[in-house]
PDB file of N, CA and C in Angstrom:
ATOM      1  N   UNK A   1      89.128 -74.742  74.261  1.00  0.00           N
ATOM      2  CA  UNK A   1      88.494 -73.444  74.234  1.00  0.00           C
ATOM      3  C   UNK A   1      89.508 -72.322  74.434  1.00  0.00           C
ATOM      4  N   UNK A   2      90.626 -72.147  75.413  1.00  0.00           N
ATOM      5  CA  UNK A   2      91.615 -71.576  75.711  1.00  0.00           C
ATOM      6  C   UNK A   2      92.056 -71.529  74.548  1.00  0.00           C
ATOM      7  N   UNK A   3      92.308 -72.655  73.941  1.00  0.00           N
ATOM      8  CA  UNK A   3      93.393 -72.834  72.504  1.00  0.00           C
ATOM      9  C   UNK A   3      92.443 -71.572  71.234  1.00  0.00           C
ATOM     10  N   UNK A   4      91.524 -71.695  71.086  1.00  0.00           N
ATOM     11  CA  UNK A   4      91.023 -70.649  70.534  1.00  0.00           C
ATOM     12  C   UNK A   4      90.866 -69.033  70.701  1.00  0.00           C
ATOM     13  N   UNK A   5      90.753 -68.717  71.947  1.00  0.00           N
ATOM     14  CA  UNK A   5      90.754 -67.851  72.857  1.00  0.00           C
ATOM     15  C   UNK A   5      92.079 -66.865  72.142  1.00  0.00           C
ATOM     16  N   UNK A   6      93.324 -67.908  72.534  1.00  0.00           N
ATOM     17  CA  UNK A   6      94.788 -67.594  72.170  1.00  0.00           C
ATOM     18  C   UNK A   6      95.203 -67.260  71.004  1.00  0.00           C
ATOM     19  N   UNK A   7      94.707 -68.370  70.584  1.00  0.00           N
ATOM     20  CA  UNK A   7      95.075 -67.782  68.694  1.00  0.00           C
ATOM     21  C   UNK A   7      94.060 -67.112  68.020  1.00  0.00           C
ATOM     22  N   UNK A   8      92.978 -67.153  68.599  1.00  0.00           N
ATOM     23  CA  UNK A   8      92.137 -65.502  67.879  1.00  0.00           C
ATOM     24  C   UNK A   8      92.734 -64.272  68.257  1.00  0.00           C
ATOM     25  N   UNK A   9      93.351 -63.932  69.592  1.00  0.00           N
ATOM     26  CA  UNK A   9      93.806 -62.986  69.660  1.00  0.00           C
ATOM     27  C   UNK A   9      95.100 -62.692  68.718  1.00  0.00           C
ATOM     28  N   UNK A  10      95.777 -63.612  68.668  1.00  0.00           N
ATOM     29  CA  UNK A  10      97.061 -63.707  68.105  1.00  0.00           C
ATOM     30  C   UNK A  10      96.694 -63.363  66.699  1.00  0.00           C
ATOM     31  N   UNK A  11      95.769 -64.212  66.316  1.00  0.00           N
ATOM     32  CA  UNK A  11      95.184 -63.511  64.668  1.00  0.00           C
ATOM     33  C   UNK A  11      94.999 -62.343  64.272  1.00  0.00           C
ATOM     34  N   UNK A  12      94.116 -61.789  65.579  1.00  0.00           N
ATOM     35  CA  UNK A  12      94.052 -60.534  65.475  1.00  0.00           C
ATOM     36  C   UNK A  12      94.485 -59.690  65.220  1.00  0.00           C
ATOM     37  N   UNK A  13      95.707 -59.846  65.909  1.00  0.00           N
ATOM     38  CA  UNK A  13      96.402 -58.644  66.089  1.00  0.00           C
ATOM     39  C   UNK A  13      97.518 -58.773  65.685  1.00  0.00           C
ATOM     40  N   UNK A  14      97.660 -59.609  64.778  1.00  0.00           N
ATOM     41  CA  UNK A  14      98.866 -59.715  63.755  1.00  0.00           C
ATOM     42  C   UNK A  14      98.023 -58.945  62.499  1.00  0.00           C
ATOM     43  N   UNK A  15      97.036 -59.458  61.971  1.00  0.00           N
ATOM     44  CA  UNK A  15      95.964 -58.984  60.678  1.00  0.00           C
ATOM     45  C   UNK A  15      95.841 -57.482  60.854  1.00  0.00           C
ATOM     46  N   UNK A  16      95.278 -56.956  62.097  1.00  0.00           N
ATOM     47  CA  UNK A  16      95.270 -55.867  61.725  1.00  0.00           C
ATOM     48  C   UNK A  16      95.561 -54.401  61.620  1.00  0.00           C
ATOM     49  N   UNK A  17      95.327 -53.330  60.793  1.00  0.00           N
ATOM     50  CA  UNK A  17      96.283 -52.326  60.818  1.00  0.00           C
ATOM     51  C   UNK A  17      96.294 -51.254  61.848  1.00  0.00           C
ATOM     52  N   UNK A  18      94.983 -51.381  62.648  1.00  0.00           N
ATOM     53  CA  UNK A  18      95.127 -50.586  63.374  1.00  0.00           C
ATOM     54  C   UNK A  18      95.502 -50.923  64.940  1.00  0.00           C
ATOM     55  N   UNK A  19      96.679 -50.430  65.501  1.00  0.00           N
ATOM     56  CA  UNK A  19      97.378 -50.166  66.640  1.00  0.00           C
ATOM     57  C   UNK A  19      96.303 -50.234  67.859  1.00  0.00           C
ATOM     58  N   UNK A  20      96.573 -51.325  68.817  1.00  0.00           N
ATOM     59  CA  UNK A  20      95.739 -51.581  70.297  1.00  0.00           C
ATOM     60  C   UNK A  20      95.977 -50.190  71.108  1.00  0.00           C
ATOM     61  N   UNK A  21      95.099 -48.839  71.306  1.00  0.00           N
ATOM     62  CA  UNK A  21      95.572 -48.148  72.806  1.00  0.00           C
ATOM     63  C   UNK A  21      97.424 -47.768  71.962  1.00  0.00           C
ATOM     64  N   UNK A  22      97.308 -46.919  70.867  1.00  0.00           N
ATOM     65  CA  UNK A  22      98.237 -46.535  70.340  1.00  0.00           C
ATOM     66  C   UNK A  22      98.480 -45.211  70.958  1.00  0.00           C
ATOM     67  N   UNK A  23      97.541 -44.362  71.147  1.00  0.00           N
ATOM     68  CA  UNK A  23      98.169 -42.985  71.821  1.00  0.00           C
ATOM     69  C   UNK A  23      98.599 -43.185  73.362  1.00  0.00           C
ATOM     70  N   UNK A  24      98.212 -44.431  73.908  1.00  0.00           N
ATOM     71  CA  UNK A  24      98.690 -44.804  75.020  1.00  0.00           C
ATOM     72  C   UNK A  24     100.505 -45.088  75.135  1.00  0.00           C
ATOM     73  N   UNK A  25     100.582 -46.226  74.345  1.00  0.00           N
ATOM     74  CA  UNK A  25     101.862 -46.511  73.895  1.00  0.00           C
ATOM     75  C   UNK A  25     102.778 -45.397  73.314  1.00  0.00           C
ATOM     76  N   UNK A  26     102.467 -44.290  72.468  1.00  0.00           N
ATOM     77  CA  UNK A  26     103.053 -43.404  72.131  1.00  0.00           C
ATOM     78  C   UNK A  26     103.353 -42.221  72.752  1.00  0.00           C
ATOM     79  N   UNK A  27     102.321 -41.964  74.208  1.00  0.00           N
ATOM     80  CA  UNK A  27     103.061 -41.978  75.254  1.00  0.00           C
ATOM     81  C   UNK A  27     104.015 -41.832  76.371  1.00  0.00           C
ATOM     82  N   UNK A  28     104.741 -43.260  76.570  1.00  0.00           N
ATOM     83  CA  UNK A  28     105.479 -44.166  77.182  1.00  0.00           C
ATOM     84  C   UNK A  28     106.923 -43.415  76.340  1.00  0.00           C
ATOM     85  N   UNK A  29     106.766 -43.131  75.411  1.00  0.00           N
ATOM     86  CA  UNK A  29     108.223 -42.729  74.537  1.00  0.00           C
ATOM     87  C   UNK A  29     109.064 -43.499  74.846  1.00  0.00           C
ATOM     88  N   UNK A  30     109.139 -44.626  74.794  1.00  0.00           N
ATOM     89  CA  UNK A  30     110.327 -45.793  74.722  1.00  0.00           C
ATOM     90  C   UNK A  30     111.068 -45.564  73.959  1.00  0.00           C
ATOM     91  N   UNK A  31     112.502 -45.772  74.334  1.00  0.00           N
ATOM     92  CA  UNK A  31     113.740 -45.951  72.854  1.00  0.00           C
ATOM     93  C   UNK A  31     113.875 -46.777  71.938  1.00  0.00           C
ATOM     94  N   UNK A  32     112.858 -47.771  72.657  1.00  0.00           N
ATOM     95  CA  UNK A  32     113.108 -49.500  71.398  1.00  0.00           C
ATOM     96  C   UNK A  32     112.046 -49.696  70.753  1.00  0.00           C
ATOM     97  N   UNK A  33     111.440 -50.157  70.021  1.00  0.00           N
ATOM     98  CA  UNK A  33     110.820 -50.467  68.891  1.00  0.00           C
ATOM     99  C   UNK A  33     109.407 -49.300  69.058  1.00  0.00           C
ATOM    100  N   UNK A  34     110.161 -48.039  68.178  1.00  0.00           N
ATOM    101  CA  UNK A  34     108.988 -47.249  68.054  1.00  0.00           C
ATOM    102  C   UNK A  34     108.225 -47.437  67.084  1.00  0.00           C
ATOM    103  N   UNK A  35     108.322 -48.457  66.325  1.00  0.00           N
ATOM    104  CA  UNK A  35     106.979 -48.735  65.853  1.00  0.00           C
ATOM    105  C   UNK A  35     105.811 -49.349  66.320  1.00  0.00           C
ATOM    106  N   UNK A  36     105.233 -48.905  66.640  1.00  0.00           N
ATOM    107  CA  UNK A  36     104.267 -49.564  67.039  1.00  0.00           C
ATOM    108  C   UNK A  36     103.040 -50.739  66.315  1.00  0.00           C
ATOM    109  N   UNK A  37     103.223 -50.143  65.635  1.00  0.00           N
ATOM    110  CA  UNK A  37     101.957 -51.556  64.976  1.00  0.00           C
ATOM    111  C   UNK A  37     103.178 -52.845  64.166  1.00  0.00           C
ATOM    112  N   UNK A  38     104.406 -52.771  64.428  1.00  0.00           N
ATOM    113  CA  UNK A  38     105.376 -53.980  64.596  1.00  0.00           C
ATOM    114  C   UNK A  38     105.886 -54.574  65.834  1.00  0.00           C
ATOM    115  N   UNK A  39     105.610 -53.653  66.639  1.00  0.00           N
ATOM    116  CA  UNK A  39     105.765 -53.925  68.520  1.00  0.00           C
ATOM    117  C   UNK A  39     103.984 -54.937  68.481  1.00  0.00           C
ATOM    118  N   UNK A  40     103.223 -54.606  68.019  1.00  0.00           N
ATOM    119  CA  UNK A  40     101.970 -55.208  68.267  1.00  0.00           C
ATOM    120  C   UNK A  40     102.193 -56.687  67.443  1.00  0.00           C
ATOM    121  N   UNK A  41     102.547 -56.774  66.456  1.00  0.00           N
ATOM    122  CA  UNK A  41     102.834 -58.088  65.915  1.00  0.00           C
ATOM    123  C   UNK A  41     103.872 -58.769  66.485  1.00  0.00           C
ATOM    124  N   UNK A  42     104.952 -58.227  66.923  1.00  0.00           N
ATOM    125  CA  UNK A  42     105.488 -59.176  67.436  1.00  0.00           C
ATOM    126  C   UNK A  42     105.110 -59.559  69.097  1.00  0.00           C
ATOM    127  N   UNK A  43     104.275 -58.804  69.524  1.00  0.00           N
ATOM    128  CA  UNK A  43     103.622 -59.482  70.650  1.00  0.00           C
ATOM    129  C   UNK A  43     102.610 -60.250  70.533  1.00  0.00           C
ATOM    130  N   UNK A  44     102.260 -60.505  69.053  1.00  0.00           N
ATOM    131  CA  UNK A  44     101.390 -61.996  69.108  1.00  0.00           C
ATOM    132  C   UNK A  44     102.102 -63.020  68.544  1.00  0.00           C
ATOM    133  N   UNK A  45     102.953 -62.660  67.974  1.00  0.00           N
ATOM    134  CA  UNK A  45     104.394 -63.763  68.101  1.00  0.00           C
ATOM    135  C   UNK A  45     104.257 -64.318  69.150  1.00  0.00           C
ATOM    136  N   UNK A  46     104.658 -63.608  70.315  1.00  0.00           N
ATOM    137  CA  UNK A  46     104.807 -63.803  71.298  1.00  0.00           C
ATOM    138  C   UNK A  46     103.797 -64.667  71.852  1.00  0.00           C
ATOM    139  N   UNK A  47     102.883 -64.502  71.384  1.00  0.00           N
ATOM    140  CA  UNK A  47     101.493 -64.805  72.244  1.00  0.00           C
ATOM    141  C   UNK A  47     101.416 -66.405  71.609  1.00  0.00           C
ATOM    142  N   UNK A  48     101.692 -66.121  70.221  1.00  0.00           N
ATOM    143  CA  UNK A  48     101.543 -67.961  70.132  1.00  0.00           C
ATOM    144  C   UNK A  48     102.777 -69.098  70.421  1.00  0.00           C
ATOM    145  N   UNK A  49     104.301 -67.768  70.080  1.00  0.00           N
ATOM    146  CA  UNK A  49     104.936 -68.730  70.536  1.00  0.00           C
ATOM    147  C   UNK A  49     105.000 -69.406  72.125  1.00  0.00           C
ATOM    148  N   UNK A  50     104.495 -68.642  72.872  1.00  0.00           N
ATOM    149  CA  UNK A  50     104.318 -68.805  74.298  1.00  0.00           C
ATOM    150  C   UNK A  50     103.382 -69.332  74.713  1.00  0.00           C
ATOM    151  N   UNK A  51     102.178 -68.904  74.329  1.00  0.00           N
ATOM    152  CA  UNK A  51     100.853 -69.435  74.959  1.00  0.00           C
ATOM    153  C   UNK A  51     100.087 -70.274  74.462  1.00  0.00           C
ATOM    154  N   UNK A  52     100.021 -70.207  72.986  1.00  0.00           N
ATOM    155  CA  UNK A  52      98.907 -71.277  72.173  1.00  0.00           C
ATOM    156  C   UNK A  52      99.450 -72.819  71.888  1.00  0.00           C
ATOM    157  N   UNK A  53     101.084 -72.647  71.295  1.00  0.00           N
ATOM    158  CA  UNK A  53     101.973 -73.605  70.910  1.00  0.00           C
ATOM    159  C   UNK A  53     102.042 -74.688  72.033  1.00  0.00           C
ATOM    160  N   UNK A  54     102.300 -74.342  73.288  1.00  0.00           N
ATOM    161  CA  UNK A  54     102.115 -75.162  74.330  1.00  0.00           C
ATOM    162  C   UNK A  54     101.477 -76.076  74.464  1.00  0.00           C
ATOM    163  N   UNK A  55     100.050 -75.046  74.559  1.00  0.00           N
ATOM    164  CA  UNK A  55      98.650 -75.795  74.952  1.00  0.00           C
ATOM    165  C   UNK A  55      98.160 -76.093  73.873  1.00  0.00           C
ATOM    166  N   UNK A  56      98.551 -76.282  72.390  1.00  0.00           N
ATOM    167  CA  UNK A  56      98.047 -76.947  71.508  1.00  0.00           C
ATOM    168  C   UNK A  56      98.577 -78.610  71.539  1.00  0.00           C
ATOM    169  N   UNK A  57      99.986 -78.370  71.996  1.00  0.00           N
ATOM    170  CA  UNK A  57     100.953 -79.664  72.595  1.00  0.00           C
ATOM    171  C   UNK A  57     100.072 -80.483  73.391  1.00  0.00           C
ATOM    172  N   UNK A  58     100.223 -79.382  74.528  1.00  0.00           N
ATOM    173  CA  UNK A  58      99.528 -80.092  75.319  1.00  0.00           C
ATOM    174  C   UNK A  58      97.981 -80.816  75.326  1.00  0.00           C
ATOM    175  N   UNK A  59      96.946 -80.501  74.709  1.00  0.00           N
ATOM    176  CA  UNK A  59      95.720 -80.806  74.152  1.00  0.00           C
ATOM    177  C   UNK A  59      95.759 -82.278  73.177  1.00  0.00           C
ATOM    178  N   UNK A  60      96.980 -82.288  72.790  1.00  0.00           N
ATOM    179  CA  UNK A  60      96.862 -82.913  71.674  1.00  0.00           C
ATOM    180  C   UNK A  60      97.884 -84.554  72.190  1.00  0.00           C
ATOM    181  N   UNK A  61      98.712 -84.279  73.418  1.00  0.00           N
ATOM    182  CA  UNK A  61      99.239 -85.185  74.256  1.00  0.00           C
ATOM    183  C   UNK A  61      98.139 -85.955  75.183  1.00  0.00           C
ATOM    184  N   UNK A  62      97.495 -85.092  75.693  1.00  0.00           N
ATOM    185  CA  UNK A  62      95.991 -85.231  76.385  1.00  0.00           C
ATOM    186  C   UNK A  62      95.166 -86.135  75.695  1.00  0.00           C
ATOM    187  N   UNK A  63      94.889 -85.743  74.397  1.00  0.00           N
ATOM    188  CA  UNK A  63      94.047 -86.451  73.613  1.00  0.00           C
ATOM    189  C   UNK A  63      93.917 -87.376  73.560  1.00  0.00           C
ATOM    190  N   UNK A  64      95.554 -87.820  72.881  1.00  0.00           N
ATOM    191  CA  UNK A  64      96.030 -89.422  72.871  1.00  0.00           C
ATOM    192  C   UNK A  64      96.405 -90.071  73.807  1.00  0.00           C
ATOM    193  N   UNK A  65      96.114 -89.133  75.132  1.00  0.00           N
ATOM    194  CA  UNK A  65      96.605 -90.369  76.154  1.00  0.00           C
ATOM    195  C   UNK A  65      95.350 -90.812  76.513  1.00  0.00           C
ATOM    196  N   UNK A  66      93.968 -90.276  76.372  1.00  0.00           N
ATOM    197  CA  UNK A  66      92.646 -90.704  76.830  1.00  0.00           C
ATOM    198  C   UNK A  66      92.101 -91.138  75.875  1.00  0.00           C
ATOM    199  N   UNK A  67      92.579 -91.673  74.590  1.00  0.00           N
ATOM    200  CA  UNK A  67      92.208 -92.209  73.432  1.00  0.00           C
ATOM    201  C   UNK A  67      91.535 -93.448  73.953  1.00  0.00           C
ATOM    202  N   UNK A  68      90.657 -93.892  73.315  1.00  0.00           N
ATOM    203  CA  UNK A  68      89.983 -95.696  73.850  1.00  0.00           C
ATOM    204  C   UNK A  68      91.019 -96.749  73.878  1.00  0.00           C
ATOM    205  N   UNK A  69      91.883 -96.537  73.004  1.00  0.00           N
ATOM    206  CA  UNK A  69      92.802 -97.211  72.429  1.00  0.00           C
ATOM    207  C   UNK A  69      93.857 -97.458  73.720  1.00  0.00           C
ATOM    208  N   UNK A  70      94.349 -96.303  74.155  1.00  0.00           N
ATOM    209  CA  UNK A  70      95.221 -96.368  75.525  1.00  0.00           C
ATOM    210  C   UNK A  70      94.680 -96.940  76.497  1.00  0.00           C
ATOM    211  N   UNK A  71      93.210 -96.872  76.786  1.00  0.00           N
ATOM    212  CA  UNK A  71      92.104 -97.388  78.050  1.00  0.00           C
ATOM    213  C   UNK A  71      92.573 -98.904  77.832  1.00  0.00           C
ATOM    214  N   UNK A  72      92.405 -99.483  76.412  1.00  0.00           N
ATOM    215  CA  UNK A  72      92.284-100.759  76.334  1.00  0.00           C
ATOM    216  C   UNK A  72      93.645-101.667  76.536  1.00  0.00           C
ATOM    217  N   UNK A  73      94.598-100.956  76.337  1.00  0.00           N
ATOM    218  CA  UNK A  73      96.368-101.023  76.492  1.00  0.00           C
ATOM    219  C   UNK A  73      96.321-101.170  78.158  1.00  0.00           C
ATOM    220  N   UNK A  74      96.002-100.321  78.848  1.00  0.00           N
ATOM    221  CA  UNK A  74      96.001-100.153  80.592  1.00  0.00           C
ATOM    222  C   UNK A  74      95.340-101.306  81.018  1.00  0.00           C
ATOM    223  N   UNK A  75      94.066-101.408  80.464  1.00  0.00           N
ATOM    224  CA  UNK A  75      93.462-102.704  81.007  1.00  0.00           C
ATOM    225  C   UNK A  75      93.441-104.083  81.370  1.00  0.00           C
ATOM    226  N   UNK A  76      94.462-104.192  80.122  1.00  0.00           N
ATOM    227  CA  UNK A  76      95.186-105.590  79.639  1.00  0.00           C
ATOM    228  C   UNK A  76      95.823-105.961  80.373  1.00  0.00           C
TER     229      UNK A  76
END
């Protein structure tokens, strides 16, 4: 459920054109990436390389270790 959670946002806000709380950010007058709706994509970069990629790992390590198949391997 998390795993969805993560990469809908990440979808999100890579897809679309309009800027999260942009007059907020614009603002802040930062020197580094004044673009903003490319500062927003690459923070869902961020978001999957960090947060979804993991726990998709991890979900999917999980899976196969509670597979029937492993139960019946342990048992033996």
């Amino acid at each position: 459920m998390a795993f969805l959670a993560y990469g809908g946002l990440a979808a999100a806000l890579i897809t679309t054109d309009t800027v999260i709380a942009d007059q907020y950010f614009a603002s802040l007058q930062r020197g580094w990436l004044d673009d903003l709706s490319r500062d927003q994509r690459f923070g869902a970069g961020l978001i999957i390389a960090i947060g979804a990629m993991p726990l998709a790992i991890a979900t999917g390590f999980l899976t196969a270790c509670c597979s029937p198949r492993c139960h019946r391997a342990a048992h033996e």
